[in-house]
Protein backbone atom coordinates (compact mmCIF):
# COMPACT_ATOMS: atom_id res chain seq x y z
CA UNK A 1 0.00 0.00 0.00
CA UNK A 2 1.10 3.88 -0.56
CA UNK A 3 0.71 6.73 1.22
CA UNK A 4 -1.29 9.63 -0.95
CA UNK A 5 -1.02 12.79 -0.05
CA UNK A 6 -3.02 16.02 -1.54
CA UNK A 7 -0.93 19.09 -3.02
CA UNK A 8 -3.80 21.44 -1.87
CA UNK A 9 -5.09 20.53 1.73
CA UNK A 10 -2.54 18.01 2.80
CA UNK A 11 -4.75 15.32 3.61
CA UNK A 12 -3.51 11.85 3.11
CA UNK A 13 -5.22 8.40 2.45
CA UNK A 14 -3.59 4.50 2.23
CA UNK A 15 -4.26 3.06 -1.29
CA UNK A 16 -3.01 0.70 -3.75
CA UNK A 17 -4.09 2.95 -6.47
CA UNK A 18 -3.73 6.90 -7.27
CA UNK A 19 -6.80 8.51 -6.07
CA UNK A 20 -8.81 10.48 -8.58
CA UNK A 21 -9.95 13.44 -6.14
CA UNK A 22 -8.83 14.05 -2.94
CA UNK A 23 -11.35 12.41 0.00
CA UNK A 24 -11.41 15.41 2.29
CA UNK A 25 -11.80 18.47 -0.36
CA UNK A 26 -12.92 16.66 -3.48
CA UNK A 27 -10.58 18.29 -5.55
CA UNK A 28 -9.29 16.58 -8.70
CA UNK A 29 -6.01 15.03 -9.62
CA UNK A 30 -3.86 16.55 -6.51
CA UNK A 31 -3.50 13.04 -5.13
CA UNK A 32 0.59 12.96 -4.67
CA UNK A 33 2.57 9.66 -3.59
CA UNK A 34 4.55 10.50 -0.24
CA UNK A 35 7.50 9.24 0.48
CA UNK A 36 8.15 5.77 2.59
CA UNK A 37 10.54 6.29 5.49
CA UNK A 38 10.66 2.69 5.75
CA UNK A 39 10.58 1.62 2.27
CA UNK A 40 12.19 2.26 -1.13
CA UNK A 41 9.69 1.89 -3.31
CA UNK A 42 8.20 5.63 -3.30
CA UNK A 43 9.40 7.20 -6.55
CA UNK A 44 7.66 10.19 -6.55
CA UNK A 45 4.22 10.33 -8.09
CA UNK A 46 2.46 12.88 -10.00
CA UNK A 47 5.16 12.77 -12.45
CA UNK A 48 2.89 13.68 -15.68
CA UNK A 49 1.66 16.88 -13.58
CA UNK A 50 4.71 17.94 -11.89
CA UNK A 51 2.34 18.93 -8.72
CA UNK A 52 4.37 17.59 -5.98
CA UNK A 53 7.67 18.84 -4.68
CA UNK A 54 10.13 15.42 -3.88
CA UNK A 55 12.03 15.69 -0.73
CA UNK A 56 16.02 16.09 -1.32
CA UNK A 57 17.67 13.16 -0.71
């Protein structure tokens, strides 16, 4: 499972797949994969939109 976080109100939700909208403000495509701190498979997300920022590494 990933961790999904949204680009506008910062809420987050556990899912296998991207979310469409966001659960908590219903808005569209801001659905961003977060980062694992205790695994590597986390590569980003949102890569066709470019509407997350990654963390430095």
């Amino acid at each position: 499972m990933a961790l999904w976080k949204c680009s506008k109100c910062g809420s987050t939700k556990e899912s296998r797949c991207k979310p469409k909208k966001c659960p908590s403000c219903g808005e569209m495509e801001t659905m961003c994969k977060e980062e694992s701190m205790t695994s590597g498979e986390a590569k980003g997300g949102c890569k066709a939109q470019g509407t997350c920022k990654k963390k430095a590494s």
